[in-house]
PDB file of N, CA and C in Angstrom:
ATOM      1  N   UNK A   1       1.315  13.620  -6.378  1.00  0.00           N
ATOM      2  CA  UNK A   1       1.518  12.179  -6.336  1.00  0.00           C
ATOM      3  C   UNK A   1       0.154  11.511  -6.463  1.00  0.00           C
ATOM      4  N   UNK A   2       0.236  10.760  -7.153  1.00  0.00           N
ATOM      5  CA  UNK A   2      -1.294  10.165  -7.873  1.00  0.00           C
ATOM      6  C   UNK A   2      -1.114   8.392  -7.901  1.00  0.00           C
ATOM      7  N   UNK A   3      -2.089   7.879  -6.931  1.00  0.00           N
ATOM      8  CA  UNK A   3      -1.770   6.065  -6.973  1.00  0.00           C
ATOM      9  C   UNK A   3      -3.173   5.691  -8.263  1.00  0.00           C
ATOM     10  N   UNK A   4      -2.759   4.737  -8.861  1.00  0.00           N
ATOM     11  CA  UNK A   4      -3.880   4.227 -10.253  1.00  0.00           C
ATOM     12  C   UNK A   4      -3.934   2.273  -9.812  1.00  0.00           C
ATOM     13  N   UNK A   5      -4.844   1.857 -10.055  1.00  0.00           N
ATOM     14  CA  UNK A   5      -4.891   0.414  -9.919  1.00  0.00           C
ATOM     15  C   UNK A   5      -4.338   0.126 -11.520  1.00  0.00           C
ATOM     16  N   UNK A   6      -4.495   0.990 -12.354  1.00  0.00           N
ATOM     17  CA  UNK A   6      -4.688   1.027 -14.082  1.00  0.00           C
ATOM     18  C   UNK A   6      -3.235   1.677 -14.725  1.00  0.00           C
ATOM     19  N   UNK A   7      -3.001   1.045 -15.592  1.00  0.00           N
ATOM     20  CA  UNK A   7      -1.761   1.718 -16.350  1.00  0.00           C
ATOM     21  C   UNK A   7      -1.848   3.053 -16.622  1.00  0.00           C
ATOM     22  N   UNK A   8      -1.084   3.370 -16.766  1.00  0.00           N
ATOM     23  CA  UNK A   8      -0.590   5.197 -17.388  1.00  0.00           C
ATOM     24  C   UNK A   8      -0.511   5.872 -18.456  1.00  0.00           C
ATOM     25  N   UNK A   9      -1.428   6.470 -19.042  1.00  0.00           N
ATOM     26  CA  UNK A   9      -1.938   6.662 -20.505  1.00  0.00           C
ATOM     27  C   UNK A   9      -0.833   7.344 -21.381  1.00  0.00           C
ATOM     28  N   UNK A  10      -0.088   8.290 -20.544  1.00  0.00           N
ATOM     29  CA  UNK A  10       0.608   8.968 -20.946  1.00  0.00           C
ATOM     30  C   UNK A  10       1.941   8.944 -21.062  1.00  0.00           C
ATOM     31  N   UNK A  11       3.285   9.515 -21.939  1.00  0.00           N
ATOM     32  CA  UNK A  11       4.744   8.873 -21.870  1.00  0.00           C
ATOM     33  C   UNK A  11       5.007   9.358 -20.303  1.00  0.00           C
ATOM     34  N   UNK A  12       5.941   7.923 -19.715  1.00  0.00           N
ATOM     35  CA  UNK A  12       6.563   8.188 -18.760  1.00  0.00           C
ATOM     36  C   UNK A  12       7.627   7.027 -18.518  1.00  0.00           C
ATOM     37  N   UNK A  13       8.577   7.495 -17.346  1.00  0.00           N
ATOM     38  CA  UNK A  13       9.580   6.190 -17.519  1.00  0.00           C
ATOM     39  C   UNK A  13       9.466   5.572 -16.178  1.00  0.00           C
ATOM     40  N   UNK A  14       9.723   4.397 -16.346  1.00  0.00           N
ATOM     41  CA  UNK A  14       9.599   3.216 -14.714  1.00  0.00           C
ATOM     42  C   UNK A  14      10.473   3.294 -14.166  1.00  0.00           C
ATOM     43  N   UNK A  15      10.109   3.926 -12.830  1.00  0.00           N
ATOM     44  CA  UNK A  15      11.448   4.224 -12.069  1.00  0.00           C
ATOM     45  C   UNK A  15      11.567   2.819 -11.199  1.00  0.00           C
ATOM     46  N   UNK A  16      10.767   1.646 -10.536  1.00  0.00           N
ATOM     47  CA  UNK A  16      10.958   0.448 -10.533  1.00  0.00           C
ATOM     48  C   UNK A  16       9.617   0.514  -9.459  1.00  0.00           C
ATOM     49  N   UNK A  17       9.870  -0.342  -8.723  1.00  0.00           N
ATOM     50  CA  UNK A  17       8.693  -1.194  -7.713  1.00  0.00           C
ATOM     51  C   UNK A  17       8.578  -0.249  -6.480  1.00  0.00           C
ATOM     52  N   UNK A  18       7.421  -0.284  -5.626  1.00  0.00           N
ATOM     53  CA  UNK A  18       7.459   0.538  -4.710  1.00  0.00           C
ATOM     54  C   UNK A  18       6.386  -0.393  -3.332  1.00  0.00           C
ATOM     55  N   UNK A  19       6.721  -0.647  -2.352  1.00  0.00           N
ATOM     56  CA  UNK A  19       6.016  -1.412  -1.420  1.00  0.00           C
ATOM     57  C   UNK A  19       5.829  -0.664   0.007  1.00  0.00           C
ATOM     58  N   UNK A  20       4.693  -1.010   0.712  1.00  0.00           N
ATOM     59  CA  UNK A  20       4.597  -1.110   2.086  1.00  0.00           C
ATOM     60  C   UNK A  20       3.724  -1.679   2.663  1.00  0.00           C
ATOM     61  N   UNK A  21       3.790  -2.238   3.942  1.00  0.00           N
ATOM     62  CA  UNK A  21       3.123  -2.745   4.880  1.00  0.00           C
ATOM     63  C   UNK A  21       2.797  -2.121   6.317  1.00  0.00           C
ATOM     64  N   UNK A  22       1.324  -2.853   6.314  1.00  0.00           N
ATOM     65  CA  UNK A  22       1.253  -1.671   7.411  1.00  0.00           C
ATOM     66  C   UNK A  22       0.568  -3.162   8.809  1.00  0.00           C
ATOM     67  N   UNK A  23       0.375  -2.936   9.656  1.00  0.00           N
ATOM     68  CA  UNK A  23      -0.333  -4.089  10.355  1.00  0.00           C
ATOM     69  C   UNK A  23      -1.279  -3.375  11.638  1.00  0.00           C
ATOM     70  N   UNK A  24      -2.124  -4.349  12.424  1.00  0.00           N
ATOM     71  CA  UNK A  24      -2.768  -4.018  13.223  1.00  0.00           C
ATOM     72  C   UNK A  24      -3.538  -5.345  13.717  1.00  0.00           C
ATOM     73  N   UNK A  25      -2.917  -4.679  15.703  1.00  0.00           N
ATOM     74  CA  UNK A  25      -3.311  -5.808  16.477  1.00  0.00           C
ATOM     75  C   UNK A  25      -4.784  -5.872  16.680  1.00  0.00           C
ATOM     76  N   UNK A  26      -5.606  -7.341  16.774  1.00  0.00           N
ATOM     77  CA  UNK A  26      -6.929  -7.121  17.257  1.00  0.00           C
ATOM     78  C   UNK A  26      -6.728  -7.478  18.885  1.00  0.00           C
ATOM     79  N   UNK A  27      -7.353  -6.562  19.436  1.00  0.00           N
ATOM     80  CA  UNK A  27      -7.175  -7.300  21.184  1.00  0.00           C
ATOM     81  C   UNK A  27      -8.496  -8.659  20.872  1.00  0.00           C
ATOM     82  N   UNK A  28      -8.370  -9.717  21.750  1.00  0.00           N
ATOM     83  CA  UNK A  28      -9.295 -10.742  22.115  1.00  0.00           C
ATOM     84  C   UNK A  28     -10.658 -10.142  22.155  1.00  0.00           C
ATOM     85  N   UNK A  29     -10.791  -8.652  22.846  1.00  0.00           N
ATOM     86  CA  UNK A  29     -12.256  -8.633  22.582  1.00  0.00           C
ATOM     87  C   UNK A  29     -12.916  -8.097  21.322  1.00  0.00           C
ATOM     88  N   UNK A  30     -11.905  -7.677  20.658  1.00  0.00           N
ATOM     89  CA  UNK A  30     -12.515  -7.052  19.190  1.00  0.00           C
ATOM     90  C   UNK A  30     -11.740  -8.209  18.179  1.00  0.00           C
ATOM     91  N   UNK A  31     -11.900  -9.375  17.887  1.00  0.00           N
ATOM     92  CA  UNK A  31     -11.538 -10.366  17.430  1.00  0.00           C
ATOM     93  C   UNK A  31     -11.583 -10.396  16.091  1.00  0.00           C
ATOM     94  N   UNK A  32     -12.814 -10.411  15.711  1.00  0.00           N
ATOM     95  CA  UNK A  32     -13.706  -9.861  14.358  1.00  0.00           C
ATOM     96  C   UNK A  32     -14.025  -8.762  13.813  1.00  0.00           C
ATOM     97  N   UNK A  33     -13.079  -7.843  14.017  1.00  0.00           N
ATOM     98  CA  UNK A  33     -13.453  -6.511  13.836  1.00  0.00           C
ATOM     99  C   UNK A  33     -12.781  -6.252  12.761  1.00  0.00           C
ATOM    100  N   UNK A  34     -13.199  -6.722  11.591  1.00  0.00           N
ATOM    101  CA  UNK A  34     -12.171  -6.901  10.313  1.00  0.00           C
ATOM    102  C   UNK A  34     -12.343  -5.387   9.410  1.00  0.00           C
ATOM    103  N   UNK A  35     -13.147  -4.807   9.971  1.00  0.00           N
ATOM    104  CA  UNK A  35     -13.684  -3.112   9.488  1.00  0.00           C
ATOM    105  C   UNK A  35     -12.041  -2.237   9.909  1.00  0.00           C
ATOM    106  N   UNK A  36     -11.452  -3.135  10.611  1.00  0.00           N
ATOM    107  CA  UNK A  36     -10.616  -2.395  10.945  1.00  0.00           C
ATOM    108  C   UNK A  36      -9.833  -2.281   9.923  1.00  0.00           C
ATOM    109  N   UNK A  37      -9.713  -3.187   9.341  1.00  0.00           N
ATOM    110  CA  UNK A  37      -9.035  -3.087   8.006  1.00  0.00           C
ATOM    111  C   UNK A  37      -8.974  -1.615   7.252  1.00  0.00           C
ATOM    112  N   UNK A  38     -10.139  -1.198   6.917  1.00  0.00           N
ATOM    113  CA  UNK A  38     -10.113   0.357   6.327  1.00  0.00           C
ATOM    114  C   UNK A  38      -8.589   0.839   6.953  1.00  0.00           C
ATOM    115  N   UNK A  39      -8.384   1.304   7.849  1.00  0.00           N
ATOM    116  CA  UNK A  39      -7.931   2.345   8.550  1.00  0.00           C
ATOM    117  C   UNK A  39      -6.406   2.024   8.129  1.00  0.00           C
ATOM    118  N   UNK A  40      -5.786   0.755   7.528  1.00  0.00           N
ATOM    119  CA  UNK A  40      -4.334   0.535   7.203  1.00  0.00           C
ATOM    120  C   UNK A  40      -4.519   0.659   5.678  1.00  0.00           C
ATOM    121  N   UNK A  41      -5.398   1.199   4.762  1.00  0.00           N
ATOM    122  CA  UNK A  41      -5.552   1.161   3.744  1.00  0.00           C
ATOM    123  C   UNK A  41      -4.336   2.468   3.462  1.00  0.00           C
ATOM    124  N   UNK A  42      -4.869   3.489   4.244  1.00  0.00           N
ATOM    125  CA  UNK A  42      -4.661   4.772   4.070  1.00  0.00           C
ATOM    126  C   UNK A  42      -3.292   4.887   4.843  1.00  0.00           C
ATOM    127  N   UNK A  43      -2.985   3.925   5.531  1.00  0.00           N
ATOM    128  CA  UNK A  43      -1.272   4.165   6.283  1.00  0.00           C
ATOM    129  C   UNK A  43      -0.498   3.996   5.209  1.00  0.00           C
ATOM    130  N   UNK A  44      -1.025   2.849   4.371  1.00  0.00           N
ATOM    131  CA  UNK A  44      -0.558   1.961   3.217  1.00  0.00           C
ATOM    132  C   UNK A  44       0.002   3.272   2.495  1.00  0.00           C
ATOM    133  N   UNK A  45      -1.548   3.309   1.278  1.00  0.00           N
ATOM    134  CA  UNK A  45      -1.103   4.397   0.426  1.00  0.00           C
ATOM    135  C   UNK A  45      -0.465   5.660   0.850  1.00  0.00           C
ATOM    136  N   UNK A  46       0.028   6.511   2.254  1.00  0.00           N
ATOM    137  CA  UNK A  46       0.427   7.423   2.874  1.00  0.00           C
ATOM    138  C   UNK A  46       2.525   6.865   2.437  1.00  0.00           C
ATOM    139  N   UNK A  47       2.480   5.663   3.034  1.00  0.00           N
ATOM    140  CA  UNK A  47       4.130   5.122   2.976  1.00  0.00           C
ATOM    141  C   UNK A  47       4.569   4.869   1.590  1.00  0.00           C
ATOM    142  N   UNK A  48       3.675   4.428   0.662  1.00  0.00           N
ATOM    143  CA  UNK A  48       3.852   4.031  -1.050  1.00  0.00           C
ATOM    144  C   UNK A  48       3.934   5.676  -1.230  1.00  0.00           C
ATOM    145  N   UNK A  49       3.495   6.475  -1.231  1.00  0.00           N
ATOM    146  CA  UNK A  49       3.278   7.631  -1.598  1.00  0.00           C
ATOM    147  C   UNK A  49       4.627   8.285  -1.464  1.00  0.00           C
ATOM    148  N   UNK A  50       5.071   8.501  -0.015  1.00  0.00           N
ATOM    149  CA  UNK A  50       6.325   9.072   0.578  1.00  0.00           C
ATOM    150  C   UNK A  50       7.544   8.367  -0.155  1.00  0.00           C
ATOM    151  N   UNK A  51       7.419   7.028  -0.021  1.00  0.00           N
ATOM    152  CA  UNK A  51       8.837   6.415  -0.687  1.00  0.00           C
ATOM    153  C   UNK A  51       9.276   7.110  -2.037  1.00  0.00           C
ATOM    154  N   UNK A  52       7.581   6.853  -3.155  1.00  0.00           N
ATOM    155  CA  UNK A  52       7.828   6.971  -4.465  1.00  0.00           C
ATOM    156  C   UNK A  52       8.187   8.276  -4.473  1.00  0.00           C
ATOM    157  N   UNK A  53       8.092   9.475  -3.323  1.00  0.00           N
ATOM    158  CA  UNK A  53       8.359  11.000  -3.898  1.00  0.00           C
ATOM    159  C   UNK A  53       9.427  10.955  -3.143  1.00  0.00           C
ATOM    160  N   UNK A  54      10.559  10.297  -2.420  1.00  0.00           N
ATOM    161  CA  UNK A  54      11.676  10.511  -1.834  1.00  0.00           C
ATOM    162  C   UNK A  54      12.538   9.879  -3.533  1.00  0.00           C
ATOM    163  N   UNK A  55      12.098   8.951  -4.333  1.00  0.00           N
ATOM    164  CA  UNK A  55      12.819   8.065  -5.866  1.00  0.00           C
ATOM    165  C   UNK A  55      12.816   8.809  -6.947  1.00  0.00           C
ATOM    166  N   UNK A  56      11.648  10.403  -6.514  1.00  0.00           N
ATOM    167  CA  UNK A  56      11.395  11.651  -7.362  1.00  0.00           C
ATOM    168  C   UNK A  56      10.421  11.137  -8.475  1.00  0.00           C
ATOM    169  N   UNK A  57       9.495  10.134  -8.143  1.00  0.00           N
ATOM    170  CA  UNK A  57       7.724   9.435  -8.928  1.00  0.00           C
ATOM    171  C   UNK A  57       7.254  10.359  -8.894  1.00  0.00           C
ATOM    172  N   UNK A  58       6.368  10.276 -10.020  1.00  0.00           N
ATOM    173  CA  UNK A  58       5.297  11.348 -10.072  1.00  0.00           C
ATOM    174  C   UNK A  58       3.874  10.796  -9.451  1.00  0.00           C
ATOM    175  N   UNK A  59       3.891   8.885  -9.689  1.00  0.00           N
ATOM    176  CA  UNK A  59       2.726   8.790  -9.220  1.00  0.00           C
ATOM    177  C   UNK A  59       3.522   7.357  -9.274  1.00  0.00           C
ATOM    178  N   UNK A  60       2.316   6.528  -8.528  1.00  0.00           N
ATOM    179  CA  UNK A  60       2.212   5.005  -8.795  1.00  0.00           C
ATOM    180  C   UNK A  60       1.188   4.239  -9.395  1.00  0.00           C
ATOM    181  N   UNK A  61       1.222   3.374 -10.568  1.00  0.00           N
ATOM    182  CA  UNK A  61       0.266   2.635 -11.518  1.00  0.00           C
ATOM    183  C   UNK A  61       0.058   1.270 -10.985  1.00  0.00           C
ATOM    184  N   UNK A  62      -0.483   0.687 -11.704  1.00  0.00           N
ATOM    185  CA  UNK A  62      -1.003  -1.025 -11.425  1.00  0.00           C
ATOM    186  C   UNK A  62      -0.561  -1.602 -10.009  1.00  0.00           C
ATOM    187  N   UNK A  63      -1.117  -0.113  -8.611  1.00  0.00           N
ATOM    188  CA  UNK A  63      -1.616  -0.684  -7.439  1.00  0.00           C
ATOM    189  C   UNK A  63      -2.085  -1.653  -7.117  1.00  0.00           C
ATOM    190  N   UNK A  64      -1.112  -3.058  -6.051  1.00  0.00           N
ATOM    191  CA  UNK A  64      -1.946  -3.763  -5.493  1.00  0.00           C
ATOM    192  C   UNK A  64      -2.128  -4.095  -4.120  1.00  0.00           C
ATOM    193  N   UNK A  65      -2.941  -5.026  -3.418  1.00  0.00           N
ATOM    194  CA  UNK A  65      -3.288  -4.635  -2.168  1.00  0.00           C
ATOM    195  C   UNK A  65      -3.495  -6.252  -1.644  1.00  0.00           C
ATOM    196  N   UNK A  66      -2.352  -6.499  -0.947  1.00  0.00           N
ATOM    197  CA  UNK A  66      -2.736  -8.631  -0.370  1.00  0.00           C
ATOM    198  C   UNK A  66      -3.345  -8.044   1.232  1.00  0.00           C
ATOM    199  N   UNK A  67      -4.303  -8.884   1.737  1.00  0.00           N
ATOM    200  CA  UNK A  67      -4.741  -8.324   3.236  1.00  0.00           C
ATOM    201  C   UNK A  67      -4.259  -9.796   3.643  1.00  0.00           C
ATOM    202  N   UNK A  68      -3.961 -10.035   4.571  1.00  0.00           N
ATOM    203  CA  UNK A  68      -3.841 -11.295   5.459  1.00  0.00           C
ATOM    204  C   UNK A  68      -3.983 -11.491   6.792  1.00  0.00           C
ATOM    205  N   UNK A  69      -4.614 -12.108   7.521  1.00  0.00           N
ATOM    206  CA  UNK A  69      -4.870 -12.398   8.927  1.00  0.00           C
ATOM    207  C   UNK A  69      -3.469 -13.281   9.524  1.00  0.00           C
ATOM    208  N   UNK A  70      -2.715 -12.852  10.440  1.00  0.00           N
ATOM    209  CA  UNK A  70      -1.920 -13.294  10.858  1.00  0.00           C
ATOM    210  C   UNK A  70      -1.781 -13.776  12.382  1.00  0.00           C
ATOM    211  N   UNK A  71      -2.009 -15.380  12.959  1.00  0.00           N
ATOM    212  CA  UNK A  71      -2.574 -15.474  14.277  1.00  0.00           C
ATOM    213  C   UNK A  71      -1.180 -16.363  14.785  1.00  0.00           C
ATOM    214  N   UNK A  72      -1.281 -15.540  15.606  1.00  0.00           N
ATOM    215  CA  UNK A  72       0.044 -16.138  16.833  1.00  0.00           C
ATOM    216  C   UNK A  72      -0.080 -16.454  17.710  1.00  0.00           C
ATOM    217  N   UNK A  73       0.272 -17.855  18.301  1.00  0.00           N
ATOM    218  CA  UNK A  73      -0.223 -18.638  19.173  1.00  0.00           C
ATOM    219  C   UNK A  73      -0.659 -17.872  20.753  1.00  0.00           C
ATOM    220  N   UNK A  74       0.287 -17.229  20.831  1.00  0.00           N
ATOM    221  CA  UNK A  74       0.457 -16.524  22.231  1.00  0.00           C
ATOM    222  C   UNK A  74       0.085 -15.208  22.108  1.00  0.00           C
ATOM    223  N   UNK A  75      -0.652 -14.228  21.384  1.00  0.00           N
ATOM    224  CA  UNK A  75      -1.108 -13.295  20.662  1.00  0.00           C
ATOM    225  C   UNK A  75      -2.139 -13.053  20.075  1.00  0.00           C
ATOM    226  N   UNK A  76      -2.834 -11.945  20.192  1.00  0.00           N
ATOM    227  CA  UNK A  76      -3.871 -11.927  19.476  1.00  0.00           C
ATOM    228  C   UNK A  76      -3.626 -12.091  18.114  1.00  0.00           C
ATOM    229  N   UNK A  77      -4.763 -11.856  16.887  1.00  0.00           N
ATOM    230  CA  UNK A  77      -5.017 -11.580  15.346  1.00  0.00           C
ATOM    231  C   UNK A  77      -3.946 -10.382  14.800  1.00  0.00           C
ATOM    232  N   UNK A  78      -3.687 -10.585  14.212  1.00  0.00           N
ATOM    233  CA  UNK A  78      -2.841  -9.065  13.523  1.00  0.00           C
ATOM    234  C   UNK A  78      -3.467  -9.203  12.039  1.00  0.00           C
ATOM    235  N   UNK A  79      -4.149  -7.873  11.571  1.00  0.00           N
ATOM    236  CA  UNK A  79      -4.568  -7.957  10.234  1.00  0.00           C
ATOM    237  C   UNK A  79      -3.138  -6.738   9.695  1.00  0.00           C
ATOM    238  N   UNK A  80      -2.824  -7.723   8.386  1.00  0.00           N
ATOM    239  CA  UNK A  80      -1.697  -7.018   7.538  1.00  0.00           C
ATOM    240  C   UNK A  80      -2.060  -6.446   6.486  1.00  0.00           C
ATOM    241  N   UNK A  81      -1.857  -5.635   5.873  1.00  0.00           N
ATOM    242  CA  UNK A  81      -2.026  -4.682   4.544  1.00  0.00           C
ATOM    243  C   UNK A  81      -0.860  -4.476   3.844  1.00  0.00           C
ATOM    244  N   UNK A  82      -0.488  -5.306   2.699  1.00  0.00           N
ATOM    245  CA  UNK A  82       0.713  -4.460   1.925  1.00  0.00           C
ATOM    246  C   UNK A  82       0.340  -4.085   0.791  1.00  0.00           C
ATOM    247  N   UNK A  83       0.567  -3.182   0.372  1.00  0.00           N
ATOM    248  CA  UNK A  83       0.539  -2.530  -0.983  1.00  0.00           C
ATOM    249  C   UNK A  83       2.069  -2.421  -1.790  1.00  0.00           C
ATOM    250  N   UNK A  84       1.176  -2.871  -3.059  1.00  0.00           N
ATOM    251  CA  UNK A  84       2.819  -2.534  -4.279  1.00  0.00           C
ATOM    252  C   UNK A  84       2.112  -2.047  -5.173  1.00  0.00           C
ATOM    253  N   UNK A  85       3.218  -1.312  -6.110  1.00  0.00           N
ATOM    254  CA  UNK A  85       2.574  -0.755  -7.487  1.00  0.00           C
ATOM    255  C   UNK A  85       4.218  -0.525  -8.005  1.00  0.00           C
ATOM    256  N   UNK A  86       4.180   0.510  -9.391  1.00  0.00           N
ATOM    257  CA  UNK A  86       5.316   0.497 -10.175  1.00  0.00           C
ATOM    258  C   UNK A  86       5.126   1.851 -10.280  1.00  0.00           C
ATOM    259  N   UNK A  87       6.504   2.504  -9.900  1.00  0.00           N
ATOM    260  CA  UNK A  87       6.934   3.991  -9.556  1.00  0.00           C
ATOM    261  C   UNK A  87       6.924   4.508 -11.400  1.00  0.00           C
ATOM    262  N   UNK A  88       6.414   5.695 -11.187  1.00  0.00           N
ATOM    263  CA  UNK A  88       6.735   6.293 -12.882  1.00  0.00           C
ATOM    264  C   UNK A  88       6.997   7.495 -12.403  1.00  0.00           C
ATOM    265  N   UNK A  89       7.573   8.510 -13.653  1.00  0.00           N
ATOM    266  CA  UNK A  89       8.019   9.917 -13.749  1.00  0.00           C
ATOM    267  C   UNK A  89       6.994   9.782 -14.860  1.00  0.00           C
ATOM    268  N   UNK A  90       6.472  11.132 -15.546  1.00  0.00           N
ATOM    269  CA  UNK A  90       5.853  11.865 -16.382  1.00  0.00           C
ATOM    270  C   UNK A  90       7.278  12.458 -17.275  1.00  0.00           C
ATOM    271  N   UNK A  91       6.618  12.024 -18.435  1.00  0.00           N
ATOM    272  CA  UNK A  91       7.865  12.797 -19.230  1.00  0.00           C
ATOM    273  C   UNK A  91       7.148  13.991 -19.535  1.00  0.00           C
ATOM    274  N   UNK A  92       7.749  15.035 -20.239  1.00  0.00           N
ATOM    275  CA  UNK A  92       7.049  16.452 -20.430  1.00  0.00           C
ATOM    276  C   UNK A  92       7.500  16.184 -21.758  1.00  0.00           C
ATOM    277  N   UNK A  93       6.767  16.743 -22.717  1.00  0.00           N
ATOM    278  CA  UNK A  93       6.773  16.849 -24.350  1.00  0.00           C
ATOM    279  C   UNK A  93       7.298  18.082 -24.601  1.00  0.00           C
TER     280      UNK A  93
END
């Protein structure tokens, strides 16, 4: 299973859309700790990955990635990560 930000050079067919989100609370004292971000990158691509090989993908192409800070009144920061891309199979010649 192979994720690409870039189209797919080779014949294959679109098996359709593939998404996930991942999130993470900041407590009040790590407020700004936006490094944290890294660490849902990889939850991300881990759940895009699993879905597209449960749809039988060979990989996912034109990966993308929205981050958003999400603040709730009564709550700390929650930084969000979703990722989408477009599920393909490899055709064999």
């Amino acid at each position: 299973m192979f994720l690409s930000t870039e189209a797919y050079p080779q014949a294959h067919r679109i098996l359709g859309i593939v998404n996930a989100t991942s999130h993470l609370m900041l407590p009040s004292e790590a407020i700004d700790s936006f490094e944290s971000m890294d660490q849902l990158f990889s939850d991300v691509e881990e759940k895009m990955k699993q879905r597209a090989k449960e749809k039988g993908a060979d990989g996912i192409v034109n990966v993308r990635f929205n981050t958003d800070v999400a603040n709730v009144q009564v709550a700390p920061k929650f930084l969000v990560l979703t990722g989408y891309g477009t599920m393909i199979q490899l055709l064999s010649k």
